[in-house]
Protein backbone atom coordinates (compact mmCIF):
# COMPACT_ATOMS: atom_id res chain seq x y z
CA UNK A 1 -16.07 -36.66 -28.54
CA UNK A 2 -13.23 -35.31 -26.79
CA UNK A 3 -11.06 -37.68 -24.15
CA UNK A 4 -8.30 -36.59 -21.87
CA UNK A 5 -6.44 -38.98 -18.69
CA UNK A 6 -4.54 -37.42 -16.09
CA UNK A 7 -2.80 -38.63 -13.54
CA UNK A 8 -3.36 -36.81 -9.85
CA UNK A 9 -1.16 -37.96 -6.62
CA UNK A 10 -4.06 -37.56 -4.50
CA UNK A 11 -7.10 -40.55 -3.32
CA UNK A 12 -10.36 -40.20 -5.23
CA UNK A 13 -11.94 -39.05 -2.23
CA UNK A 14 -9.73 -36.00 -1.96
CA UNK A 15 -10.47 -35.51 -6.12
CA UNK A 16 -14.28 -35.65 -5.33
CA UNK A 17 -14.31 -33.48 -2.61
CA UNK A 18 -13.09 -30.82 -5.27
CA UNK A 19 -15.51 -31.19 -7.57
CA UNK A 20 -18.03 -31.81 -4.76
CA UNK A 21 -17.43 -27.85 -4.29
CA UNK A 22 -19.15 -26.57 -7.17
CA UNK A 23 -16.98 -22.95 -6.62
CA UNK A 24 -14.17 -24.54 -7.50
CA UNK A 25 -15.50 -25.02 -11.10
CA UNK A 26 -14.52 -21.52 -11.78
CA UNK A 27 -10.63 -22.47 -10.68
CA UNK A 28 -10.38 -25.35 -12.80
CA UNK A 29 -12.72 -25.27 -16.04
CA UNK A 30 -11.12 -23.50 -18.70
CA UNK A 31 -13.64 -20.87 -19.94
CA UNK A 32 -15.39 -20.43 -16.39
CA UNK A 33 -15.29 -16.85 -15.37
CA UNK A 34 -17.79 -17.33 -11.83
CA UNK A 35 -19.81 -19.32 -9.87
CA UNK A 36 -22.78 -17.53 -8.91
CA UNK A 37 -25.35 -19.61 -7.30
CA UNK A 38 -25.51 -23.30 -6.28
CA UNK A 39 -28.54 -26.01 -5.08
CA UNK A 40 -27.07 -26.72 -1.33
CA UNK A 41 -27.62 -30.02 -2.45
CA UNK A 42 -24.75 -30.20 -5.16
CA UNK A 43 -23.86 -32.79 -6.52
CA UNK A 44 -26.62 -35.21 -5.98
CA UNK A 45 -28.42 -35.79 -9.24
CA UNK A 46 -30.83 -33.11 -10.47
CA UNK A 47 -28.95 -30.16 -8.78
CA UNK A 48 -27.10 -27.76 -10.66
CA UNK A 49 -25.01 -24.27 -10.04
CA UNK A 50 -25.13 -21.12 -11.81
CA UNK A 51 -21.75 -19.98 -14.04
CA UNK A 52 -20.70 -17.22 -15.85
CA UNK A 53 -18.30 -18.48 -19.22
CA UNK A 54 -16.37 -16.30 -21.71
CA UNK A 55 -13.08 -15.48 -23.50
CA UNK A 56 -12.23 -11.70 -23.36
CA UNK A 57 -14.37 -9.48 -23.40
CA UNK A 58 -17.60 -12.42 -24.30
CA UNK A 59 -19.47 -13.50 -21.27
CA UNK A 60 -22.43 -16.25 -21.30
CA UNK A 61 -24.42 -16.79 -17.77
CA UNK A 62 -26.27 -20.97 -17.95
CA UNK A 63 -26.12 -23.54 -15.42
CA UNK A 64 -24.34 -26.71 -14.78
CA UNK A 65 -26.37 -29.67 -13.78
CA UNK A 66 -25.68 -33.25 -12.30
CA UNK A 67 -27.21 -36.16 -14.51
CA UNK A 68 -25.52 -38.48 -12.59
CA UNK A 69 -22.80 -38.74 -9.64
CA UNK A 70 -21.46 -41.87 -7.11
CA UNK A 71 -18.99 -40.52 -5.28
CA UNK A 72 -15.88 -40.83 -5.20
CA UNK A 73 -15.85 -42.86 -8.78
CA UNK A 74 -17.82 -41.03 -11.17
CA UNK A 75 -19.56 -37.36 -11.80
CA UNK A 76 -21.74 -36.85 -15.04
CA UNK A 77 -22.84 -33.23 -16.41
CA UNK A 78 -24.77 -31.47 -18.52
CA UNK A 79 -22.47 -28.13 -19.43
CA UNK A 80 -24.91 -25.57 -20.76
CA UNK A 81 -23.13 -22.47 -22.90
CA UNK A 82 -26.39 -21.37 -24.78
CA UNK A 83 -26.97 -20.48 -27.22
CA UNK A 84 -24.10 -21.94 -28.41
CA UNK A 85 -23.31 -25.05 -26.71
CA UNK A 86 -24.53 -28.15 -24.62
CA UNK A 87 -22.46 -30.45 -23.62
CA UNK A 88 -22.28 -34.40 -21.28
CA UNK A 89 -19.09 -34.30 -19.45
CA UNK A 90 -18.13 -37.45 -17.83
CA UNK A 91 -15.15 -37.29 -15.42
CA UNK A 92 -14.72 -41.08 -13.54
CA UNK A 93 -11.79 -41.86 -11.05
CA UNK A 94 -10.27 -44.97 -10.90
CA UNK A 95 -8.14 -45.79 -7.88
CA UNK A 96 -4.25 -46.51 -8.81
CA UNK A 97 -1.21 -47.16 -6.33
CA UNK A 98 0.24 -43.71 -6.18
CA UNK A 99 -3.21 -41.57 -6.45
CA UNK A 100 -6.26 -41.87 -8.90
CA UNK A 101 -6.32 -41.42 -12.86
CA UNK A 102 -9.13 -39.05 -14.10
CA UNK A 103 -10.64 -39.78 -17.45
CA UNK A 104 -12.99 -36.91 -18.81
CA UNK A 105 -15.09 -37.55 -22.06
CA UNK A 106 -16.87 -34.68 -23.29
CA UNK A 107 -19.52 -34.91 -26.31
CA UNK A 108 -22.39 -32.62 -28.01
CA UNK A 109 -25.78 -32.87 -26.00
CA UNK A 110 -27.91 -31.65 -29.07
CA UNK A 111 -28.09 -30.96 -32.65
CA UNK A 112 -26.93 -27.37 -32.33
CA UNK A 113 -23.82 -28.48 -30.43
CA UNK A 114 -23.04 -30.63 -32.83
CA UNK A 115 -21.59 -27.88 -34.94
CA UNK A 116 -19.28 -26.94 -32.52
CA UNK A 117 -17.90 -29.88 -31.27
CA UNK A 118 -16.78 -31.67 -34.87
CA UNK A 119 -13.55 -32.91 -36.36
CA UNK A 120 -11.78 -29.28 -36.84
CA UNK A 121 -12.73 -28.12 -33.47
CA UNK A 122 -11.95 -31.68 -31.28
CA UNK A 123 -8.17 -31.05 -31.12
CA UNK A 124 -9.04 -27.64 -29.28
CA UNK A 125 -11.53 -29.32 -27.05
CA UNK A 126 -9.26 -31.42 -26.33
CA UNK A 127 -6.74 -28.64 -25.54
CA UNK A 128 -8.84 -27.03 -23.11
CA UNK A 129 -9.56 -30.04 -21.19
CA UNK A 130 -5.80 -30.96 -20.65
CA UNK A 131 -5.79 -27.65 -19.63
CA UNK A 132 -8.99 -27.94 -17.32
CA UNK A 133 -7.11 -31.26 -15.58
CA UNK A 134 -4.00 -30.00 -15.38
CA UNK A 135 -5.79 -26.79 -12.78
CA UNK A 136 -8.07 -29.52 -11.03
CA UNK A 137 -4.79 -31.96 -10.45
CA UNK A 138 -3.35 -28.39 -8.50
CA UNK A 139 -6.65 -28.30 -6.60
CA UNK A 140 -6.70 -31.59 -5.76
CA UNK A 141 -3.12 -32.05 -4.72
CA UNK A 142 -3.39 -28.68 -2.84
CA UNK A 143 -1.01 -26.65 -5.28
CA UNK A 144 -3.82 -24.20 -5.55
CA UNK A 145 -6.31 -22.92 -2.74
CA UNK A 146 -9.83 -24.07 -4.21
CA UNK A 147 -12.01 -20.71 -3.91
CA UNK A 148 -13.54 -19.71 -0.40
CA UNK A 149 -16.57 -17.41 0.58
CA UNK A 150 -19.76 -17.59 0.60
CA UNK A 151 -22.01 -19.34 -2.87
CA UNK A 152 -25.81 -18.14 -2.50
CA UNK A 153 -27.86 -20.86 -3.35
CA UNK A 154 -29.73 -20.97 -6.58
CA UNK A 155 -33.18 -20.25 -5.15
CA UNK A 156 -32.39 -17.74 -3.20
CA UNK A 157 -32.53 -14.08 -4.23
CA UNK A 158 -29.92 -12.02 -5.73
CA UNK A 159 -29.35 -9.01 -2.98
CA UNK A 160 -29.13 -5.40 -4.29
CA UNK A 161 -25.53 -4.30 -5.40
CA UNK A 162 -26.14 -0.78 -4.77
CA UNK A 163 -26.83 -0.52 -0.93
CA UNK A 164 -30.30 1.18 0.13
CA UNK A 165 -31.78 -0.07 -3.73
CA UNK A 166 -35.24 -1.53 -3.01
CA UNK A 167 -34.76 -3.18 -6.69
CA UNK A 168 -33.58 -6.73 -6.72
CA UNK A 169 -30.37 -7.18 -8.78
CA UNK A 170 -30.44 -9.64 -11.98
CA UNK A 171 -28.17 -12.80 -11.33
């Protein structure tokens, strides 16, 4: 299991309300390329978005999903990278004079994972989440514009990208 603290000068509330916007997942998560569909719903348990991952020229489309969330203290997911990875990250705020302190555990979901996330590969995991904390601390604290336009949601279907195409697009 990987577990990384920082500390963000900014209420809960304000923290939640960033990753209450599931487009700003592809600002702060290390590895997210784009956000491409979302249940309107997000984050209530049961919802998910749509992602694109990668590094280069490697890109992986899954979902995110909510197993659990209370706003503004705590927000559990299931990170899905297949066919490589599955992951439960756990980000909870706690409340502190000058702001709130963000703890995110993140651990293998299955078997498979299992080879990924291990001894040799925890200090990177690690890496990228300080990483991944350190971009959601400039969201939060409004260093960094969290994205803006439009997010389709998930059910809905993908328009054509060439204009007058009567065939749907894949996602």
């Amino acid at each position: 299991m990987a577990h990384n603290e920082i500390h963000i000068d900014a209420p809960p509330e304000a923290v939640f309300a960033v990753l209450a916007d599931p487009r700003s997942f592809a600002r702060w998560v290390v590895g997210s390329r784009k956000i491409r569909a979302a249940d309107p719903t997000w984050p209530a348990a049961g919802t998910s978005f749509d992602h694109s991952v990668g590094l280069g020229p490697l890109s992986l489309r899954d979902t995110t999903s909510v197993r659990h969330a209370e706003p503004p203290q705590r927000l559990e997911l299931l990170v899905r990278a297949r066919p490589f990875t599955r992951a439960f990250v756990s980000l909870r705020l706690h409340t502190v004079a000058s702001g709130t302190r963000v703890a995110m555990d993140e651990r293998p979901a299955d078997r498979r994972s299992k080879l990924f996330f291990n001894r040799l590969t925890a200090p990177l995991t690690r890496l990228r989440n300080h990483e991944s904390l350190r971009r959601l601390k400039a969201l939060a604290e409004g260093a960094e514009p969290i994205p803006g336009g439009p997010l389709p949601p998930r059910d809905a279907p993908v328009e054509a990208a060439v204009k007058g195409s009567s065939r749907p697009a894949t996602p």
